[in-house]
Structure formats: C-alpha cells, structure tokens
N, C-alpha and C. Protein backbone atom coordinates (compact mmCIF):
# COMPACT_ATOMS: atom_id res chain seq x y z
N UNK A 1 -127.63 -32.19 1.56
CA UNK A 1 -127.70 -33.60 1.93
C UNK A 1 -127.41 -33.70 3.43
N UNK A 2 -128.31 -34.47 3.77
CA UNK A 2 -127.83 -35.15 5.53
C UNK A 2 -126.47 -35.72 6.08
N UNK A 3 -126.14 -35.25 7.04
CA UNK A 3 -124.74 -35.51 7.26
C UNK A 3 -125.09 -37.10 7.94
N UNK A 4 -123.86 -37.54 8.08
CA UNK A 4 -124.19 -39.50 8.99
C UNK A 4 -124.76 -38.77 10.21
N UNK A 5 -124.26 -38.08 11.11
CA UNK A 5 -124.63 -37.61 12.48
C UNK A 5 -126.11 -37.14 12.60
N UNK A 6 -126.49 -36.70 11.42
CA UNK A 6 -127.95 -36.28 11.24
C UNK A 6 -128.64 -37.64 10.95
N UNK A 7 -128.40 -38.55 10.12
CA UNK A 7 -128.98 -39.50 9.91
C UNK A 7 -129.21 -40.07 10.92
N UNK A 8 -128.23 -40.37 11.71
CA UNK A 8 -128.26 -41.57 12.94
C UNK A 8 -129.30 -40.71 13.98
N UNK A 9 -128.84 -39.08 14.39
CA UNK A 9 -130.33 -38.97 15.08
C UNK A 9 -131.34 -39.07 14.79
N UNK A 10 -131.82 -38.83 13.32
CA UNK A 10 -133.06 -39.42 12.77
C UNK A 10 -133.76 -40.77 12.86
N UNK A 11 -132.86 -41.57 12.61
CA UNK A 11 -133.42 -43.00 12.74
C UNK A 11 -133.46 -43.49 14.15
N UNK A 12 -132.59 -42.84 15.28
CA UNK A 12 -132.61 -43.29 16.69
C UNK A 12 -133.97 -42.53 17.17
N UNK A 13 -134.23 -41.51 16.70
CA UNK A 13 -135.53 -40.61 17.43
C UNK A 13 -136.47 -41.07 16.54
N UNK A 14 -136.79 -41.71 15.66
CA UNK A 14 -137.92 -42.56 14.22
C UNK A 14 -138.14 -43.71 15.59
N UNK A 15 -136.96 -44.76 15.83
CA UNK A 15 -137.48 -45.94 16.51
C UNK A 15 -137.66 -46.22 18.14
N UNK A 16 -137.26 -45.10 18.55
CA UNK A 16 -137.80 -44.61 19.99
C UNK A 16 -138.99 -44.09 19.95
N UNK A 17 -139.38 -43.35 19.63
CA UNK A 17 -140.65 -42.61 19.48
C UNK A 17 -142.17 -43.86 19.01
N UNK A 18 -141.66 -44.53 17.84
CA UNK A 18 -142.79 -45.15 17.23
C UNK A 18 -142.68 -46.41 18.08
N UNK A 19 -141.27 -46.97 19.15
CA UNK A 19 -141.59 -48.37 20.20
C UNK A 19 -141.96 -47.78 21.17
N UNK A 20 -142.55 -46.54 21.18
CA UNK A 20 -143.32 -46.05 22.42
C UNK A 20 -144.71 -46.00 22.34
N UNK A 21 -145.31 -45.84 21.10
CA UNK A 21 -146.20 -46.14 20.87
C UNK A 21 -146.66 -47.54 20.38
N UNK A 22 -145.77 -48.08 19.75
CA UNK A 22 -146.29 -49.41 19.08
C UNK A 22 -146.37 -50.38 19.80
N UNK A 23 -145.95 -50.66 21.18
CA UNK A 23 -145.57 -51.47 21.89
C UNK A 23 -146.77 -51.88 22.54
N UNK A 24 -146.88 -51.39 23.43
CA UNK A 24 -148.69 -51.01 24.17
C UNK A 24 -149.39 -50.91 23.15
N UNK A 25 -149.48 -50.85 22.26
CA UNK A 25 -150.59 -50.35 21.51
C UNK A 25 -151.04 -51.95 20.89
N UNK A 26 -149.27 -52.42 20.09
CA UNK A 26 -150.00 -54.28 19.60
C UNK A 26 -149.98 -54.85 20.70
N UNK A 27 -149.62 -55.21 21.81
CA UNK A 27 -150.01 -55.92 23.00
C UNK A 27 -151.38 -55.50 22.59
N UNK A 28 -152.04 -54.69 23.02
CA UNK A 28 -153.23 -54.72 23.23
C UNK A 28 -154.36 -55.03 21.65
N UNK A 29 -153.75 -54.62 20.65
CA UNK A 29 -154.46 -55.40 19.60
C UNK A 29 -154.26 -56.29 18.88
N UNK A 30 -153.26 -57.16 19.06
CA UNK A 30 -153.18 -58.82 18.53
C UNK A 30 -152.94 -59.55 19.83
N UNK A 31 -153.44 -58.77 20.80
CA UNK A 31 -153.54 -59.79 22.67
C UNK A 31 -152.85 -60.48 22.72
N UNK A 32 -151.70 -60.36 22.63
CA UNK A 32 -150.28 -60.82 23.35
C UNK A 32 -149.73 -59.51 24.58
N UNK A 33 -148.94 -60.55 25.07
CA UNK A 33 -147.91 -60.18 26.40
C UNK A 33 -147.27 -58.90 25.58
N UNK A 34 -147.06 -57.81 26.20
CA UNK A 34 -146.31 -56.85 26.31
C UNK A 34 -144.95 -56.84 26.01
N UNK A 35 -144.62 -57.95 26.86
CA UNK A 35 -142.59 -58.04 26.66
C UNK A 35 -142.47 -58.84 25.00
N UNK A 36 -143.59 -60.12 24.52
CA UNK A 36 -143.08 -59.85 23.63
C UNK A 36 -143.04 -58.99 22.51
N UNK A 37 -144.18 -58.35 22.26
CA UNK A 37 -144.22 -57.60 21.66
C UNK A 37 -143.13 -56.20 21.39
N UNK A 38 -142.80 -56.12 22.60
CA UNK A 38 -141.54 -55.40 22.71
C UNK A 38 -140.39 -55.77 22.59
N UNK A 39 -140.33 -56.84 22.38
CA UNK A 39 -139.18 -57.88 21.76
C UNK A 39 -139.11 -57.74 20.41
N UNK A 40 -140.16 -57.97 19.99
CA UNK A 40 -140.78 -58.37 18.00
C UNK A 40 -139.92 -56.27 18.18
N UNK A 41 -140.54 -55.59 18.87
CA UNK A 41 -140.76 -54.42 18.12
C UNK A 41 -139.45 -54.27 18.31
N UNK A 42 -138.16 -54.15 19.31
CA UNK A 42 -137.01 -54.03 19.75
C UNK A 42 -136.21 -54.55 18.22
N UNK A 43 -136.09 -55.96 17.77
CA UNK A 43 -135.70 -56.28 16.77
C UNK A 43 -136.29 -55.79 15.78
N UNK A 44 -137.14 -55.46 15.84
CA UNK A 44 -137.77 -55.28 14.53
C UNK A 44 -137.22 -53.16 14.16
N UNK A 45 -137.42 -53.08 15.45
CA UNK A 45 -136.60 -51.37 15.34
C UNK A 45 -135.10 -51.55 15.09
N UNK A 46 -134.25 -52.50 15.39
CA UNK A 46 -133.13 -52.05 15.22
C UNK A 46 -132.90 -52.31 13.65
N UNK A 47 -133.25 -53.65 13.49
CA UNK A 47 -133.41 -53.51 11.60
C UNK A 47 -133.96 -52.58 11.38
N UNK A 48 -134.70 -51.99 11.49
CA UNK A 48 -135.21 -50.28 10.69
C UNK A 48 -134.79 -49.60 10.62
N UNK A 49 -134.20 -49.29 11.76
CA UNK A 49 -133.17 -48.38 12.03
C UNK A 49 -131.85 -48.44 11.37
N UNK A 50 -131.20 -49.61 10.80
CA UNK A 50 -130.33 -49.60 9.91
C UNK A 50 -130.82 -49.63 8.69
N UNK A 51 -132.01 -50.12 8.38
CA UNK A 51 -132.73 -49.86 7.07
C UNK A 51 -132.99 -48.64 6.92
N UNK A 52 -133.39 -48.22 7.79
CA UNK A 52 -133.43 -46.10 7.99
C UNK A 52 -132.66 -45.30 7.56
N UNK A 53 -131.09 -45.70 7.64
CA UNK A 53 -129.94 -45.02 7.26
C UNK A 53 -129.22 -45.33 5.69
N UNK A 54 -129.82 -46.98 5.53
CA UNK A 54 -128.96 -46.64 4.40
C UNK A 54 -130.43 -46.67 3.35
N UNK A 55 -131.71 -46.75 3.18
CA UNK A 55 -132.96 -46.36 2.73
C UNK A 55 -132.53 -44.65 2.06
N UNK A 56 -132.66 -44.20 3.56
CA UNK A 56 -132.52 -42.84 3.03
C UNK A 56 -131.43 -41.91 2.42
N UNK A 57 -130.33 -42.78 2.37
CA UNK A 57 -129.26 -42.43 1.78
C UNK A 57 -128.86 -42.30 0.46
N UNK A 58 -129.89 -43.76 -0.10
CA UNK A 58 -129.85 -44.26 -1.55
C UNK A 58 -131.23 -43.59 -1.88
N UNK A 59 -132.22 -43.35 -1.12
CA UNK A 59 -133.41 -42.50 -1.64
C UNK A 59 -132.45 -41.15 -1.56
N UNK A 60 -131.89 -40.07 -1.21
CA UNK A 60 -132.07 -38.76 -1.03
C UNK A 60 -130.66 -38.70 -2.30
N UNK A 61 -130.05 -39.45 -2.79
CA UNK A 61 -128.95 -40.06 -3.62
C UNK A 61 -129.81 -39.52 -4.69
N UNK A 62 -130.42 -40.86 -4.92
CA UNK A 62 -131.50 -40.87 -6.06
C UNK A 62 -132.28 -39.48 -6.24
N UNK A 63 -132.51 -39.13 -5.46
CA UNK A 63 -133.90 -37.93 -5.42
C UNK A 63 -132.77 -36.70 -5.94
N UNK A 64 -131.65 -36.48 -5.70
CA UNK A 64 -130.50 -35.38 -5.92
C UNK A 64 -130.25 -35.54 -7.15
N UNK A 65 -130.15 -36.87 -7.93
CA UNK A 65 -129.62 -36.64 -9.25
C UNK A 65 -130.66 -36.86 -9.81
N UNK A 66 -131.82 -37.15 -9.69
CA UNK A 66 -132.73 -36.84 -10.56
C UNK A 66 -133.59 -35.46 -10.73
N UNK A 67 -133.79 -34.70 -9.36
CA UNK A 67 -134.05 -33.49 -9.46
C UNK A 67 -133.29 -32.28 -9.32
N UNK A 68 -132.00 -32.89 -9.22
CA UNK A 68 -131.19 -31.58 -8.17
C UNK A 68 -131.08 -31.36 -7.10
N UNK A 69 -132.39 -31.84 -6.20
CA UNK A 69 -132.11 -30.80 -4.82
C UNK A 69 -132.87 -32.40 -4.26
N UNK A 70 -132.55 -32.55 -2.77
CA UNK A 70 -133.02 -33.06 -1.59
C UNK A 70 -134.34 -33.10 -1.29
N UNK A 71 -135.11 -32.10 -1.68
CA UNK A 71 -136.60 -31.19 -0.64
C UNK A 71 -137.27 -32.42 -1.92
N UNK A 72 -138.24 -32.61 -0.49
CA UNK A 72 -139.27 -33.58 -0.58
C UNK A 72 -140.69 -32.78 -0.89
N UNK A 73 -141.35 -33.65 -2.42
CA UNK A 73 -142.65 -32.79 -2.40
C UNK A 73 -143.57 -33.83 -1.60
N UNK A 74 -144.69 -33.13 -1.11
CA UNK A 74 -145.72 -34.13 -0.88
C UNK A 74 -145.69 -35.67 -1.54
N UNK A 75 -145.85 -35.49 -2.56
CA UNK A 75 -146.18 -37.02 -3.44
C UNK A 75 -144.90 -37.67 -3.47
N UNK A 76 -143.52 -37.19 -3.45
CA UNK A 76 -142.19 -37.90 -2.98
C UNK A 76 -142.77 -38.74 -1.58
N UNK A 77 -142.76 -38.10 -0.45
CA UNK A 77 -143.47 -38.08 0.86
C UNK A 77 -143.77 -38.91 1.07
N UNK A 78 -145.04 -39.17 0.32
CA UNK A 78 -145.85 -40.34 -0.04
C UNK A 78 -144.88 -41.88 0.03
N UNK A 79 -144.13 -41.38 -1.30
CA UNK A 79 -143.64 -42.43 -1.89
C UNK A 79 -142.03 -43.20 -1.45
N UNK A 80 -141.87 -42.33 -0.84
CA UNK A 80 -140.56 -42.45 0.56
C UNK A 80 -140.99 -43.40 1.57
N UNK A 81 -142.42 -43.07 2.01
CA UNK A 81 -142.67 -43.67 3.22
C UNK A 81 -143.61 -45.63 2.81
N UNK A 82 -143.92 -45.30 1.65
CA UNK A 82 -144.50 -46.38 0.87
C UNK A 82 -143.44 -47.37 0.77
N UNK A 83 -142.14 -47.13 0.18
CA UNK A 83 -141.30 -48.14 -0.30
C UNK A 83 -140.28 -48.28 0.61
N UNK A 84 -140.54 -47.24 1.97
CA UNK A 84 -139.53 -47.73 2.83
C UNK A 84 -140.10 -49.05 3.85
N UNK A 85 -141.27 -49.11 3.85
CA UNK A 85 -142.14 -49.74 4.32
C UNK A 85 -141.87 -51.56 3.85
N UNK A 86 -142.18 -51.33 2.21
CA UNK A 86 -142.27 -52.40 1.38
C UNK A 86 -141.05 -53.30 1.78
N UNK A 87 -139.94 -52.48 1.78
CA UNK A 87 -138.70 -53.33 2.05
C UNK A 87 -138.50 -54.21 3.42
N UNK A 88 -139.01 -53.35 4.31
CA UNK A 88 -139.20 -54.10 5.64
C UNK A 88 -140.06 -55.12 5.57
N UNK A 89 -140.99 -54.91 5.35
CA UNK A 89 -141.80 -56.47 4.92
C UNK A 89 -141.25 -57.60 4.70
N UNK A 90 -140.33 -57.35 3.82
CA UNK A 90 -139.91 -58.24 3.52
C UNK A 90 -138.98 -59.41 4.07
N UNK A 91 -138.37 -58.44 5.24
CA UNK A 91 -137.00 -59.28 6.13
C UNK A 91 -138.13 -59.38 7.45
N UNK A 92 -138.85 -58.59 8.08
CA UNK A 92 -140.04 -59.02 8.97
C UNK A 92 -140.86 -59.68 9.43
N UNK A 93 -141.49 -59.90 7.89
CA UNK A 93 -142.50 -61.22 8.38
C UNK A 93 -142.29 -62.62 8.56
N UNK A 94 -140.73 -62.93 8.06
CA UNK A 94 -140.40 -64.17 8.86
C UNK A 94 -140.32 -64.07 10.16
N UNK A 95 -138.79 -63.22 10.49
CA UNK A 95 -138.33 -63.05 12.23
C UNK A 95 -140.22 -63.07 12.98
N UNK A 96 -140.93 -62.67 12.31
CA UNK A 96 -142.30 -62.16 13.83
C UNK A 96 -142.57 -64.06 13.64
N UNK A 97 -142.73 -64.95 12.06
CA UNK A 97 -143.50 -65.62 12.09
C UNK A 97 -142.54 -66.34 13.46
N UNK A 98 -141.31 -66.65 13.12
CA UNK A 98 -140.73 -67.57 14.02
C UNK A 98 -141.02 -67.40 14.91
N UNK A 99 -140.34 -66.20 15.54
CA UNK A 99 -140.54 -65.51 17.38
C UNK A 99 -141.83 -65.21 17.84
N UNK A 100 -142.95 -65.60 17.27
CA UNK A 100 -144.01 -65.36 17.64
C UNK A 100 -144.59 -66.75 17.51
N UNK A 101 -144.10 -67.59 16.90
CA UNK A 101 -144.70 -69.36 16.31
C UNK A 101 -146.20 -69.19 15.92
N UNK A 102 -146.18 -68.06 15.11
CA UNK A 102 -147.55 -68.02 14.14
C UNK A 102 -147.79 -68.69 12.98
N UNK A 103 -148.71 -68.39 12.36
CA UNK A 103 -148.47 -69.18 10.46
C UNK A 103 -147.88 -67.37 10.20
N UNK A 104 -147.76 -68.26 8.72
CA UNK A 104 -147.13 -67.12 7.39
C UNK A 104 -148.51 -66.19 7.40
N UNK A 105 -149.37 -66.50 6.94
CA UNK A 105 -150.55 -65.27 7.38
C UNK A 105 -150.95 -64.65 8.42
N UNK A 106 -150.57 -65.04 9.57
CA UNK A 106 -150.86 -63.82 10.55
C UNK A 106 -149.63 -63.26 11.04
N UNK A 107 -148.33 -63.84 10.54
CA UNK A 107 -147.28 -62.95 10.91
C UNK A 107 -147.11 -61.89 9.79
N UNK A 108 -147.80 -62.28 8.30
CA UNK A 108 -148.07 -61.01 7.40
C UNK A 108 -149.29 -60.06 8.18
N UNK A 109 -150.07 -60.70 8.13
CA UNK A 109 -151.51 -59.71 9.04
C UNK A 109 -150.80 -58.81 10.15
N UNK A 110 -150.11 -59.29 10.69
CA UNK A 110 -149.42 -58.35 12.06
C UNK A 110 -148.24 -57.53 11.62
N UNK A 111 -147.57 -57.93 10.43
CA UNK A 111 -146.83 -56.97 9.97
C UNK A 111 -147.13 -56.25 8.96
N UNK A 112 -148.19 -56.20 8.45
CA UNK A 112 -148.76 -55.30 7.41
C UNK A 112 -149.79 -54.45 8.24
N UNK A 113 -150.42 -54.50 9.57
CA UNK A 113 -151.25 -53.66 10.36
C UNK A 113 -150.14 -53.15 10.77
N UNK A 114 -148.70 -53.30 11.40
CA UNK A 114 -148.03 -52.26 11.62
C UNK A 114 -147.41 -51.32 10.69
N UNK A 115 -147.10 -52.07 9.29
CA UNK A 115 -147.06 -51.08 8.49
C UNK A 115 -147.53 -49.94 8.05
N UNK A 116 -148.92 -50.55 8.32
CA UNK A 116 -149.98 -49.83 8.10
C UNK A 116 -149.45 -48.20 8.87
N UNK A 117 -149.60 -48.33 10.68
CA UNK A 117 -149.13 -47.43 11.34
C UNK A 117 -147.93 -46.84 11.02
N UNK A 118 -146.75 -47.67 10.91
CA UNK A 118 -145.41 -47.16 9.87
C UNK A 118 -145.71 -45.75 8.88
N UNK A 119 -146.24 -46.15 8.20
CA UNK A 119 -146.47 -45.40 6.77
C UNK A 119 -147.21 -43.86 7.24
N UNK A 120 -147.87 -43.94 8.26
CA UNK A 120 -148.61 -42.95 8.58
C UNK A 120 -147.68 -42.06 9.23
N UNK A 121 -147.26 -43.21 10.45
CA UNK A 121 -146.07 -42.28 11.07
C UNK A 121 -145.01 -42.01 10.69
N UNK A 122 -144.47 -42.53 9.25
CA UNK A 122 -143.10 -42.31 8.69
C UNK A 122 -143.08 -40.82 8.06
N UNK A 123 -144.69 -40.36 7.18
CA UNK A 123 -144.84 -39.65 6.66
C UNK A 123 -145.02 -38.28 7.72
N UNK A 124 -145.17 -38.69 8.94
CA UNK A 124 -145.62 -37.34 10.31
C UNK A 124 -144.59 -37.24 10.61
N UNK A 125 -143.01 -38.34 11.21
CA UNK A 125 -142.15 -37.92 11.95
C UNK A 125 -141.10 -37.48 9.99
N UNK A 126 -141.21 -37.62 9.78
CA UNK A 126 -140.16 -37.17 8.72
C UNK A 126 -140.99 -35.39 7.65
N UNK A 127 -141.97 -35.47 7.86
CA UNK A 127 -142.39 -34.03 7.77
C UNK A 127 -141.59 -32.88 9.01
N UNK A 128 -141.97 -33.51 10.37
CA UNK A 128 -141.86 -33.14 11.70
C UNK A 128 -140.43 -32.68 11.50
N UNK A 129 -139.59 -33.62 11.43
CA UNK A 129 -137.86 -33.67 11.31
C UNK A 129 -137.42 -32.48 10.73
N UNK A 130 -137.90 -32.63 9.38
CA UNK A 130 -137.43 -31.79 8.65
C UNK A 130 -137.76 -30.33 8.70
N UNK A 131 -138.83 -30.50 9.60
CA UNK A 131 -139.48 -28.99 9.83
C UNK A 131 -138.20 -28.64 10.89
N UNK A 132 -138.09 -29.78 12.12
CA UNK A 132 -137.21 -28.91 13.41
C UNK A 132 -135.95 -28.98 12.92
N UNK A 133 -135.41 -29.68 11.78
CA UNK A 133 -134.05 -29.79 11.11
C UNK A 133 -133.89 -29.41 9.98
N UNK A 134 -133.87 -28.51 9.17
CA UNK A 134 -133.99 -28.14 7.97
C UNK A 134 -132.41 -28.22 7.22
N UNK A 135 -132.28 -28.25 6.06
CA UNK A 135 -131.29 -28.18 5.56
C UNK A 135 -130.54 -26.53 5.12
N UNK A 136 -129.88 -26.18 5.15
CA UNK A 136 -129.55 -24.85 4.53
C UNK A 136 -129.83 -24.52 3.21
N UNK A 137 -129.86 -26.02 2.37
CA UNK A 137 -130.14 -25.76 0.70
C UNK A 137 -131.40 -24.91 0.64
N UNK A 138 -132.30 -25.81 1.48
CA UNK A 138 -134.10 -25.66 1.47
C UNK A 138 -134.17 -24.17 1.43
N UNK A 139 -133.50 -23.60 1.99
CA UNK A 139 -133.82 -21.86 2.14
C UNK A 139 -133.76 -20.90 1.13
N UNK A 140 -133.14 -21.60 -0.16
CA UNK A 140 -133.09 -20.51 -0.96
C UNK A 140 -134.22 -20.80 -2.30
C-alpha cells in the first residue's frame, strides 16, 4: 500500500502536469481567456487533488480486501480512472457553471470534454507512476 508521502506526490505531480496541458489547451477550445481557464482549472485541480488522495485510498482499500494485493489489472485501470472521474463531475459542474456564468449544459459540455481528457490521462499518468514508483509487494 502507498504511504501518505507517496500519495501526496502523486496527486501534486497528477495536477501539475495535466494544468499544463489543460490550460492552453481549453482556452483555446471553448475560446475563452487563458487566466480564466486557469482559474476553473487551478480550483478545479486542487479539489482533485484532494479527491486524488482520499479516491485512491478507499479504491486501493477496497481493491486489497477484495483481492489481496494493490496491483492494478488493466480492466481495474480502466475502472479506477472511470469512477474517479464520475465523482468529480459531480462537485464541478456547478463551481465552472457559476465562475464561468454559463447554463447547466455547457458547464456539463466543458466538464465532461475535460473528463473526457482526465480519463485518458488518469489511465497514462497512473500506469507511468507506478512504473517509476513501484511498490515492493508488486515484485514477488
């Protein structure tokens, strides 16, 4: 199991990495200003980032007493990055509707296209992680 110190670099290098890309990237495809978007994404990373820690705490919990061990198969993978997703949705698409003064459908539209990216990249940087951070269990 992940120690807190491991966790917290995980989720600090998860929401640095993906507001480096996501930032520039929705500025430029829902054509808004830059700063806010980096605002939406700033809040919107630091909730993740605490959703990050205790997500994976109660997932890798769960995943231990039901299989025994930590190690993620592919289709876990999958399903890690699926429902970590789902939950954010949920506290998200208000904060963007307000701070952005959109309707309820395009602050879902803008937070379900980043999910979209989420899910892709949750499943690359948490393969990635675990490759440059491995656990000692995994080895035997």
């Amino acid at each position: 199991m992940r120690t807190t110190l491991d966790r917290l670099r995980h989720a600090i290098l998860f929401e640095i990495i993906a507001l480096l890309i996501i930032a520039p990237v929705g500025a430029w495809v829902f054509d808004l200003p830059i700063h806010e978007v980096g605002i939406v994404g700033a809040v919107s990373a630091a909730i993740a980032a605490l959703w990050n820690m205790v997500y994976n705490h109660l997932f890798d919990h769960a995943l231990l007493r039901r299989t025994g061990s930590t190690q993620k198969s592919q289709r876990v993978r999958a399903l890690h990055a699926v429902l970590f997703e789902a939950g954010l949705l949920l506290v998200l698409i208000p904060f963007i509707k307000v701070y952005l003064d959109v309707s309820w459908l395009e602050a879902a539209a803008m937070d379900v296209a980043t999910a979209g990216f989420y899910v892709v990249y949750a499943y690359a940087f948490n393969w990635a992680y675990d490759r440059a951070f491995p656990l000692p269990e995994w080895k035997s």
